[in-house]
Structure formats: structure tokens, C-alpha cells
Protein backbone atom coordinates (compact mmCIF):
# COMPACT_ATOMS: atom_id res chain seq x y z
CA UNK A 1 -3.54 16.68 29.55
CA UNK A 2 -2.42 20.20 30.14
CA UNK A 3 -0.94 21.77 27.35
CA UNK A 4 2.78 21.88 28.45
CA UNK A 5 2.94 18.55 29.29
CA UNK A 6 5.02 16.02 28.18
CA UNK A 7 3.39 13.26 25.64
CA UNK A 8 3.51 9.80 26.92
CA UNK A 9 6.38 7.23 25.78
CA UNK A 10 5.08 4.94 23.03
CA UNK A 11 4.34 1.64 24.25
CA UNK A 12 3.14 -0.35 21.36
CA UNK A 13 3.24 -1.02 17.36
CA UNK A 14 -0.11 -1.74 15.47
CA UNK A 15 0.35 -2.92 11.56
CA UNK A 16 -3.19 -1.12 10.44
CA UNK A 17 -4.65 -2.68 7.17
CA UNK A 18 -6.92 -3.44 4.72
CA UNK A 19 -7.92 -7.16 5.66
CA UNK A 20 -9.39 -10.02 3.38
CA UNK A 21 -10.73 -13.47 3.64
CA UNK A 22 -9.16 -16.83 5.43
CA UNK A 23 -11.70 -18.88 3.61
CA UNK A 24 -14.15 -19.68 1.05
CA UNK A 25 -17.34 -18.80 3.22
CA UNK A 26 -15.71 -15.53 4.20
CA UNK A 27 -15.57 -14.00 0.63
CA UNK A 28 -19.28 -12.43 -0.07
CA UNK A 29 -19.22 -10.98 3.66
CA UNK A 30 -16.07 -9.57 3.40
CA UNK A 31 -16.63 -8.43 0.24
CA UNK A 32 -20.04 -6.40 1.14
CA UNK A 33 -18.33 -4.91 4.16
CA UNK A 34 -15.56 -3.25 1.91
CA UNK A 35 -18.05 -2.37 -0.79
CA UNK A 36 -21.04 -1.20 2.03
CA UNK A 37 -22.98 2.28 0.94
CA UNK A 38 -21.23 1.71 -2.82
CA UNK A 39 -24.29 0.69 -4.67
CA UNK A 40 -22.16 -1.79 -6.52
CA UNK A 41 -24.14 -4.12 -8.36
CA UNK A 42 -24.79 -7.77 -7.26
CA UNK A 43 -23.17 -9.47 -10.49
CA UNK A 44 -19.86 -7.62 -10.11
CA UNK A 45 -20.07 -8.42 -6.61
CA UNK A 46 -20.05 -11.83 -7.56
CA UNK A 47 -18.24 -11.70 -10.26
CA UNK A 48 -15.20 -10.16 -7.62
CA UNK A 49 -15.56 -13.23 -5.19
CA UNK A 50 -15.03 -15.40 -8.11
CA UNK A 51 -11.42 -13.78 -8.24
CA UNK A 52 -11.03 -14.52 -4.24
CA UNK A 53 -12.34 -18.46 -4.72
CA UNK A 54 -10.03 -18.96 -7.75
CA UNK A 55 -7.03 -18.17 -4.94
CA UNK A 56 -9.17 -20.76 -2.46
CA UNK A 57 -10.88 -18.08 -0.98
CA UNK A 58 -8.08 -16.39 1.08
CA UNK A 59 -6.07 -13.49 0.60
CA UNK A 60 -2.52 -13.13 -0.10
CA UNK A 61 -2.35 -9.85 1.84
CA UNK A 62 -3.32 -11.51 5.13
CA UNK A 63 0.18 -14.14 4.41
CA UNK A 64 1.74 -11.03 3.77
CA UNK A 65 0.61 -9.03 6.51
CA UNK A 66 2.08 -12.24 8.85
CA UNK A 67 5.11 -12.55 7.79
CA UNK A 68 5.96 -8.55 8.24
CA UNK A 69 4.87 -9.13 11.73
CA UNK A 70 7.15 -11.82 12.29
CA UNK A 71 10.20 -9.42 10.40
CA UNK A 72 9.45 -6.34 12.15
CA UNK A 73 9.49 -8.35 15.26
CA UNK A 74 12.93 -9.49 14.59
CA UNK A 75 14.25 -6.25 13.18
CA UNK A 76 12.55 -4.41 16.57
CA UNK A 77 14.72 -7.10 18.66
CA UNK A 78 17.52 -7.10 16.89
CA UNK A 79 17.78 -2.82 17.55
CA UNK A 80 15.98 -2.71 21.25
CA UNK A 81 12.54 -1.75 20.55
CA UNK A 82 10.94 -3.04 23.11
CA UNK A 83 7.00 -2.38 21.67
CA UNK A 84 4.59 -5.65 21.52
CA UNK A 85 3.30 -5.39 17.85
CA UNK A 86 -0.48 -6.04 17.04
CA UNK A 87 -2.25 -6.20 13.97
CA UNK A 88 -6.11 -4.81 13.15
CA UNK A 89 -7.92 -4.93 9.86
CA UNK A 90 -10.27 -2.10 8.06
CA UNK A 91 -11.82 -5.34 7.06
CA UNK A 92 -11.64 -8.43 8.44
CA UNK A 93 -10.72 -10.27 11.43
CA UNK A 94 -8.42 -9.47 12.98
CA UNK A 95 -10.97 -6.22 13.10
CA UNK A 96 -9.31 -3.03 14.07
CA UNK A 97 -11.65 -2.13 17.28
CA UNK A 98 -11.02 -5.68 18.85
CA UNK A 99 -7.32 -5.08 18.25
CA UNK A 100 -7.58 -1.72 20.21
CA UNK A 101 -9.84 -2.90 22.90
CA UNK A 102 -7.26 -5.79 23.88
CA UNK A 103 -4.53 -3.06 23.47
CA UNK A 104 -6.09 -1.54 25.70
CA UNK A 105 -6.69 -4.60 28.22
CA UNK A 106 -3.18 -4.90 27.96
CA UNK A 107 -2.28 -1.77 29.76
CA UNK A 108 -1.07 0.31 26.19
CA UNK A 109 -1.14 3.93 26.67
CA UNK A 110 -0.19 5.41 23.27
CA UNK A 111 0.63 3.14 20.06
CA UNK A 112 3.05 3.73 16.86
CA UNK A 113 0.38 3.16 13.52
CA UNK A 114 2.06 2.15 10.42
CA UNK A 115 -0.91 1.83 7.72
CA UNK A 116 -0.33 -0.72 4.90
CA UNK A 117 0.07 2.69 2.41
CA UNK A 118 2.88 4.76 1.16
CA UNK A 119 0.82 7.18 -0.74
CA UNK A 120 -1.53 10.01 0.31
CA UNK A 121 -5.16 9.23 -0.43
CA UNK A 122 -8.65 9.00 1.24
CA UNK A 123 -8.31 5.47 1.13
CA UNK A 124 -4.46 5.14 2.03
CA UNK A 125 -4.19 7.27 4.25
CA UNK A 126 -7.37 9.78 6.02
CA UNK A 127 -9.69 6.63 5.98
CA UNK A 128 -7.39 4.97 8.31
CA UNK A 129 -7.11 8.02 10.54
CA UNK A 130 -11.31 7.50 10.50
CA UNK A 131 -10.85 3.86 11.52
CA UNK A 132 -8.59 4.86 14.43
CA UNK A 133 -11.13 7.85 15.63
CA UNK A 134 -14.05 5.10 15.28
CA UNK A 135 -11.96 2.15 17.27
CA UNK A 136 -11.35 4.09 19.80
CA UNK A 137 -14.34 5.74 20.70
CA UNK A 138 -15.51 2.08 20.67
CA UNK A 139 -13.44 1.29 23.11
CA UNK A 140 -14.04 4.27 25.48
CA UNK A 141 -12.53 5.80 28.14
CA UNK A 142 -8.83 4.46 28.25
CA UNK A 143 -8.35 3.84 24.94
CA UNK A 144 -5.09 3.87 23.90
CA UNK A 145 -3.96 7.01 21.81
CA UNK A 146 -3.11 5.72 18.35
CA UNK A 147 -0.39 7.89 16.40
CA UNK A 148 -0.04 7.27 12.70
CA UNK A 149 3.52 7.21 11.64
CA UNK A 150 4.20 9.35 8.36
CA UNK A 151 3.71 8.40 4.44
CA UNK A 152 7.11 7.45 3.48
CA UNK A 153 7.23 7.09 -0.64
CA UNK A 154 10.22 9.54 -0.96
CA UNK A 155 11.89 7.16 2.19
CA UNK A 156 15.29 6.07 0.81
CA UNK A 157 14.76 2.89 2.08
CA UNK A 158 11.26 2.62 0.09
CA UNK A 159 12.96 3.54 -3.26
CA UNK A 160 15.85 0.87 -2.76
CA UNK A 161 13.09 -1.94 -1.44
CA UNK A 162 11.36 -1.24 -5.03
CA UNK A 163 14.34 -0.75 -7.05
CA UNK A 164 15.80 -4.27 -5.57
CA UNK A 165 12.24 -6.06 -6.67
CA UNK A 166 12.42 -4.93 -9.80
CA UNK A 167 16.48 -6.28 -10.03
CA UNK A 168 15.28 -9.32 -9.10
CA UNK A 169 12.60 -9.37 -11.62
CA UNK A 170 14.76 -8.79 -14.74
CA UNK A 171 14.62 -11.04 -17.75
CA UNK A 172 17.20 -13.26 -19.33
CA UNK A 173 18.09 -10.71 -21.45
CA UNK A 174 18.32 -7.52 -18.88
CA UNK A 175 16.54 -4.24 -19.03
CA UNK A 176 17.66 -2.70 -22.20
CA UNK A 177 15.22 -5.07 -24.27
CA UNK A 178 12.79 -4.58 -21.46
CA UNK A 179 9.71 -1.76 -20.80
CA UNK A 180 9.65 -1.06 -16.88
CA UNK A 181 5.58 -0.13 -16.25
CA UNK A 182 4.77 1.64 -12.95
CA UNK A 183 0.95 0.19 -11.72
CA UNK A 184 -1.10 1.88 -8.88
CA UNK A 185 -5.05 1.45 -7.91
CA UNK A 186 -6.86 3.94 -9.78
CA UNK A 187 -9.34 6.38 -8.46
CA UNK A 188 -11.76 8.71 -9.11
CA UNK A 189 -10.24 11.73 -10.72
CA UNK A 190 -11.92 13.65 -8.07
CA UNK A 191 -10.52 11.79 -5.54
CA UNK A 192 -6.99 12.33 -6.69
CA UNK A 193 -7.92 16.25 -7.46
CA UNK A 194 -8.53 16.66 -3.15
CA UNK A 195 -4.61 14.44 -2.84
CA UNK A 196 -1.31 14.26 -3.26
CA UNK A 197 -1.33 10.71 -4.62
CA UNK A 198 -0.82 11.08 -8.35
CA UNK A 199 2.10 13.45 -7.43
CA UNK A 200 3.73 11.25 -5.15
CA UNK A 201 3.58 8.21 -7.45
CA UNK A 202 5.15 10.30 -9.93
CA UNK A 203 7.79 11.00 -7.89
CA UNK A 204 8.30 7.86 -6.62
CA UNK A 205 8.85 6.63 -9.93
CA UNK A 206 11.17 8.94 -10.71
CA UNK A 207 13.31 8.25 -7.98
CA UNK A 208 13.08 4.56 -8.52
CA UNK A 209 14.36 5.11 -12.22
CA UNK A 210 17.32 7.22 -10.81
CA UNK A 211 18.39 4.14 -8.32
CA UNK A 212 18.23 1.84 -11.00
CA UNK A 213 20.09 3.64 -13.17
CA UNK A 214 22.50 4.74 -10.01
CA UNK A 215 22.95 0.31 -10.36
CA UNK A 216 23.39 0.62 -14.06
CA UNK A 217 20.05 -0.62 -14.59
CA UNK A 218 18.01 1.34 -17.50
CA UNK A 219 15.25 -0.17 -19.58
CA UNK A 220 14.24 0.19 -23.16
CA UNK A 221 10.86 1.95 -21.94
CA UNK A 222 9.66 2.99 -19.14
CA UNK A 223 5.79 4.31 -18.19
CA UNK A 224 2.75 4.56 -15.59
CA UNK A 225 -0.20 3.12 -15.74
CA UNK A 226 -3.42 2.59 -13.59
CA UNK A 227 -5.19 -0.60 -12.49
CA UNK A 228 -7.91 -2.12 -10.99
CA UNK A 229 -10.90 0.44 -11.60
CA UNK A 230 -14.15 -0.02 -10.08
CA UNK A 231 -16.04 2.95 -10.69
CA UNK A 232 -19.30 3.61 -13.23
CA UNK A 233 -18.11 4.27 -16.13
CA UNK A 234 -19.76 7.72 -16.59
CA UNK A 235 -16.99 8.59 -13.56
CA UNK A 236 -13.45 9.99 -14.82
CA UNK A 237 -10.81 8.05 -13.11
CA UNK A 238 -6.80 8.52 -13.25
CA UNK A 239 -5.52 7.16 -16.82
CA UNK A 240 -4.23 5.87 -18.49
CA UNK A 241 -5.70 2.48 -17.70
CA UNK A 242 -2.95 -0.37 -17.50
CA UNK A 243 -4.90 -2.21 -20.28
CA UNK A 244 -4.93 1.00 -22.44
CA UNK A 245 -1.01 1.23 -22.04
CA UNK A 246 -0.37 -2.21 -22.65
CA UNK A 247 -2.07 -2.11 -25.97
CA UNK A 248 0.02 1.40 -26.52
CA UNK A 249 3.61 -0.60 -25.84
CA UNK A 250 2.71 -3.70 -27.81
CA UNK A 251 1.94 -1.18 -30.66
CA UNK A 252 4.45 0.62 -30.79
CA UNK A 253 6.93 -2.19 -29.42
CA UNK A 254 6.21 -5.15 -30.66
CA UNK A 255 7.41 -7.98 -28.59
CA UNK A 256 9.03 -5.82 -25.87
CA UNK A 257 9.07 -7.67 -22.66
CA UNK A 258 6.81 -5.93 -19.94
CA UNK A 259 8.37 -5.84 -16.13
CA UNK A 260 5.41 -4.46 -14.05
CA UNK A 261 6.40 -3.03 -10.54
CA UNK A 262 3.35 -2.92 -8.63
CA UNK A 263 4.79 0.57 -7.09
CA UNK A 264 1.21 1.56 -5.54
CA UNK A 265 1.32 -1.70 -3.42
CA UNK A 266 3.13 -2.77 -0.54
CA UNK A 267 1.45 -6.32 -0.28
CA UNK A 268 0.21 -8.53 -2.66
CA UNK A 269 -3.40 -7.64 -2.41
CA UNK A 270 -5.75 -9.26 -4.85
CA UNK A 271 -5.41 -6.36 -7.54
CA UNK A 272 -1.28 -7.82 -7.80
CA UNK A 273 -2.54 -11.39 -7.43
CA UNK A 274 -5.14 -11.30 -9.87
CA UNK A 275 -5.63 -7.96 -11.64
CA UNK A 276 -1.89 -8.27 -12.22
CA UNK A 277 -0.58 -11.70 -12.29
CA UNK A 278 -3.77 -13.51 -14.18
CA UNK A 279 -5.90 -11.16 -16.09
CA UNK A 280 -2.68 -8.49 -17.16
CA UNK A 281 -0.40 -11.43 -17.59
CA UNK A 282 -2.98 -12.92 -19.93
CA UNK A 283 -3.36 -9.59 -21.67
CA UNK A 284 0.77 -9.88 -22.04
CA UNK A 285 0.47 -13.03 -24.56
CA UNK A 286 -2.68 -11.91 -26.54
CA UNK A 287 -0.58 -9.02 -27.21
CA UNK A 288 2.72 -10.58 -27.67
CA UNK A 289 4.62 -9.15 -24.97
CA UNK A 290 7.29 -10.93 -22.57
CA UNK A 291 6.23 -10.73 -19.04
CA UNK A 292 7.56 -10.48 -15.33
CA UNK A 293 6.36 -9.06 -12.51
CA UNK A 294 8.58 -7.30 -9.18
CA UNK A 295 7.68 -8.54 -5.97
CA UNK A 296 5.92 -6.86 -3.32
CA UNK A 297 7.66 -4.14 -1.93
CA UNK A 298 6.99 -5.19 1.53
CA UNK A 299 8.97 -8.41 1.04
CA UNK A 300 12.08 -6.74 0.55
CA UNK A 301 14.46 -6.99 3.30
CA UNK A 302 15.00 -2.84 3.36
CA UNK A 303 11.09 -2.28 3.91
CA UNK A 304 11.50 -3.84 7.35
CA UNK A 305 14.63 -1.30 8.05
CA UNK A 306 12.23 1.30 6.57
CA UNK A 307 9.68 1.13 8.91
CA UNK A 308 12.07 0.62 12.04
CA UNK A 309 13.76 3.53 11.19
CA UNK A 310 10.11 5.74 10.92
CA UNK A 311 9.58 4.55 14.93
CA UNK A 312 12.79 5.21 15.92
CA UNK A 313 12.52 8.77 14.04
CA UNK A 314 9.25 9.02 16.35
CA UNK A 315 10.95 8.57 19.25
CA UNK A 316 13.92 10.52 18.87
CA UNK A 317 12.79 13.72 17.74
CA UNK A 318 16.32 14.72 16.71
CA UNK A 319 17.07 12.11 13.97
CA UNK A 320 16.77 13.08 10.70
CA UNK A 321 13.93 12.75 8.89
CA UNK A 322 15.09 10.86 5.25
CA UNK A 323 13.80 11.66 1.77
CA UNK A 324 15.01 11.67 -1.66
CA UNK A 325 14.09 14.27 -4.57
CA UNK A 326 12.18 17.39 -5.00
CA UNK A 327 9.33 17.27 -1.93
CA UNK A 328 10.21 16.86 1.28
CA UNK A 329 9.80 13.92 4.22
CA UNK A 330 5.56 14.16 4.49
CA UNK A 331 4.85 15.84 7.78
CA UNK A 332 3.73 14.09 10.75
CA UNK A 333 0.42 14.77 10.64
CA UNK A 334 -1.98 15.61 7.96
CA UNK A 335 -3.40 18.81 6.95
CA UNK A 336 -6.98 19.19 7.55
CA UNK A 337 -8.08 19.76 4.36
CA UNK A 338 -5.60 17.18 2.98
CA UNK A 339 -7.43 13.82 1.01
CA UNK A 340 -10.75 14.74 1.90
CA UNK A 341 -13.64 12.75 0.84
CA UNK A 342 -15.34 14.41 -2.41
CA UNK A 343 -18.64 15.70 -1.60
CA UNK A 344 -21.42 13.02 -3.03
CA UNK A 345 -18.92 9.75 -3.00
């Protein structure tokens, strides 16, 4: 292309994510693709697909993942997008470099990317820019040019989908006898060090806390914790750990009730169907704390608007660009030193 030339139009939608297992006999090869070049050990291995076959072996984020499709879909239709969505997995079937090879059979020229990830991270976000590179140079000559639409956490429309799960969520006896905790994945310290993750969940937070209250919604207590480790434990990872914190509020609040908003997730991944809604819950009533948990931010009818409104902002250069708070929308594209891989992982 010469370097005054026009781009191309956009021509399709792909919903890039994570993938998991449809069924029981799926769960130890799925499992050892995500965990390949780890050196995790065979018992926790195991000991992970026992999580998986207590939930018959299939993932919630693939149900999730399906019904978006069908919503965005709609919500395209509804405001004359005319882009044929597809879906491709890190994963799992659907596997991202068959997606792009039929995308490609199909005539597409240059695709709209939303990855399943608010946040900036190697895993949220660069790792999926990887996946792209790798899918298409599978493909090969004529492969369609895949554009990653921006992180969105600040998004208006992402603080209002969370803020309206955690409404929904309230107990009996409303938010000022309640303690509102904030859950993300953990990582390695190092990890976050070379991001803007931590920051961004922060902020997120934040803004969350200033819609609710904005609805005349304030809680008792409010914090941030971090789930679902899987590191050695010689590694420093981002704490505190949500275990640590719940033992912190039932200490110094006894028999608070805990709402946890899974903030860090848009779907319900096995860290919010398990981590979260067996072993934390359980955690909850050993310790004598009320519990609820906020759905998936994903199933919110404004995270559908959200991401409608990030392709339309790619296709109209002149619309503006929404965020809330102290940081700016994310730019476009990533900076190249931006959520690199630490050296040695």
C-alpha cells in the first residue's frame, strides 16, 4: 500500500477470546494448551480440570461468548452495521487461525477486533495482538488485516454496565450494611510493573464508586482485591489476595455482607464461576459474611451499546472518543514497549 493511501473500509467484526471446553473429554487438552511452556505441575493440572468437570466439563465463557454474538448482532442491525461477526478462540475451537482463514475465504479485507479484555496486560491485551500476527501469517497471502479496537475501562458505557450489575446485586437490606469488593486475576508483580493494568483497575473502580453514588448507592465498605493466582509461590504477585481481604473484612466487620463485582471480567470465566461463586462463596460462611455476587459485565444491556459505539468511533474518525476520570480514552494502538512480556516468564 503506498503510504498516502487510503485504508480499506472495514468489512467484518471478530469477538477474539480466551476459549474453554464444550465437554468432559476436552478439559486436560484444553487445559495443557493454555498452560503449554508453564512447567505447571501435573497434580494442579488435575486438580484445575476437576474445577471444569464439577461445571460438566464446559465453560461458562463459551455460553457467554454466544449470546454477545447474538446481542451485538442485533444491536449492529438495529444501527446499520452491516459487518458479518465471527468468533476465534486463543484456546479452543472455534481456534482463532481457522476463524481467519474462513474470513478470509469469505472475501474479508480488513476486520474490527474486540478482545474479551478491558484492561491493559500481556495477557489482555499484547498476547492477543500475538495471536492475530500468528493467524494471519498462517493464513498467508490475503489474509485479512485484523485491527484491534481500543481498551475501553474508562468507557462510560463500561462504568454504567458494572455499576447496573452491582444494583442488581444488592441485598435485602441495601448497600449501607454492605462491603462492595473489587476482584481482578492476579499476576505476577512483574507483569503488572511492564502495564497499565493495576492503574486502570484502580481507576475503574473509582469511577464505578462515583456512578453508584451519582444513583445514591454507597456501601458500608468498599475495597480491591486479587484472585485466582497461579504462580510459584517464591513469585510476588499483585495483593492483596481476595482470601487475605476477606479474612481482613470479616475481622474487622463482623457479619458485613460481601457484594463481589468481578470488575476484571467481562464473562463468566471459570475464575467467577468457581474461584468466585464456590470456593470464595464458601470462604463467605466459614467467615460469617453475607454474600452476593454482580453479574458479568458483558451481560449488561449497555456493554452491547459499548462496543457498538467503539466500531462506529472506528469508522467515523470524527466522533468523539468517550472516557470518564483522570486518564484519557486508551489510544488506538499500543505503544511498543507497552505490556511487554518480562524477560524469563
Amino acid at each position: 500500500m503506498a503510504l498516502n493511501a487510503t485504508p480499506r473500509p472495514f468489512d467484518a467484526f471478530l469477538l477474539l477470546s480466551f476459549g474453554g471446553p464444550e465437554a468432559p473429554a476436552d478439559v486436560l487438552p484444553f487445559l495443557e494448551t493454555v498452560l503449554r511452556g508453564r512447567n505447571v505441575p501435573r497434580p494442579r493440572l488435575l486438580e484445575v480440570a476437576g474445577h471444569y468437570h464439577g461445571f460438566g466439563g464446559r465453560s461458562p465463557l463459551n455460553r457467554d461468548n454466544r449470546r454477545l454474538l447474538t446481542v451485538l448482532a442485533a444491536e449492529f442491525r438495529a444501527h446499520g452495521l452491516a459487518l458479518p461477526l465471527y468468533w476465534g478462540n486463543r484456546n479452543w475451537y472455534p481456534w482463532l487461525p481457522a476463524t481467519v482463514r474462513r474470513m478470509q475465504a469469505d472475501g474479508v479485507r480488513r476486520g474490527l477486533v474486540l478482545a474479551t479484555s478491558a484492561f491493559g496486560s500481556y495477557s489482555g491485551c499484547r498476547q492477543y495482538l500475538e495471536d492475530l500476527d500468528r493467524a494471519r501469517a498462517a493464513a498467508g497471502p490475503g489474509a485479512p488485516e485484523l485491527v484491534k479496537l481500543r481498551l475501553f475501562y474508562n468507557h462510560p458505557r463500561f462504568i454504567a454496565a458494572a455499576a447496573g450489575a452491582i444494583r442488581a446485586a444488592l441485598p435485602g437490606a441495601g448497600a449501607a450494611h454492605a462491603h462492595l469488593l473489587f476482584t481482578a486475576h492476579s499476576i505476577p508483580l512483574a507483569m503488572a510493573q511492564a502495564s497499565p493494568y493495576e492503574r486502570q483497575l484502580r481507576e475503574a473502580a473509582e469511577l464505578v464508586l462515583a456512578e453508584l453514588k451519582n444513583l445514591g448507592v454507597e456501601f458500608a465498605g468498599c475495597s480491591r482485591a486479587w484472585q485466582s493466582r497461579s504462580g510459584p509461590p517464591a513469585q510476588p504477585w499483585l495483593e492483596p489476595a481476595l482470601e487475605t481481604e476477606m479474612r481482613r473484612i470479616a475481622a474487622e466487620c463482623p457479619g458485613t455482607h460481601l457484594l463481589v463485582s468481578p470488575l476484571g471480567f467481562l464473562s463468566d470465566h471459570m475464575e467467577v464461576a468457581y474461584d468466585l461463586d464456590v470456593e470464595a462463596k464458601k470462604l463467605a460462611a466459614e467467615l460469617g459474611l453475607g454474600w452476593s455476587r454482580a453479574a458479568a459485565i458483558a451481560e449488561q444491556p449497555a456493554f452491547a451499546t459499548l462496543v457498538r459505539e467503539l466500531v462506529e468511533e472506528r469508522l467515523d474518525s470524527t466522533r468523539p472518543r468517550l472516557a470518564l476520570g483522570p486518564s484519557p480514552a486508551p489510544a488506538d494502538d499500543c505503544a511498543p514497549d507497552c505490556c511487554l512480556l518480562p524477560a524469563g516468564r
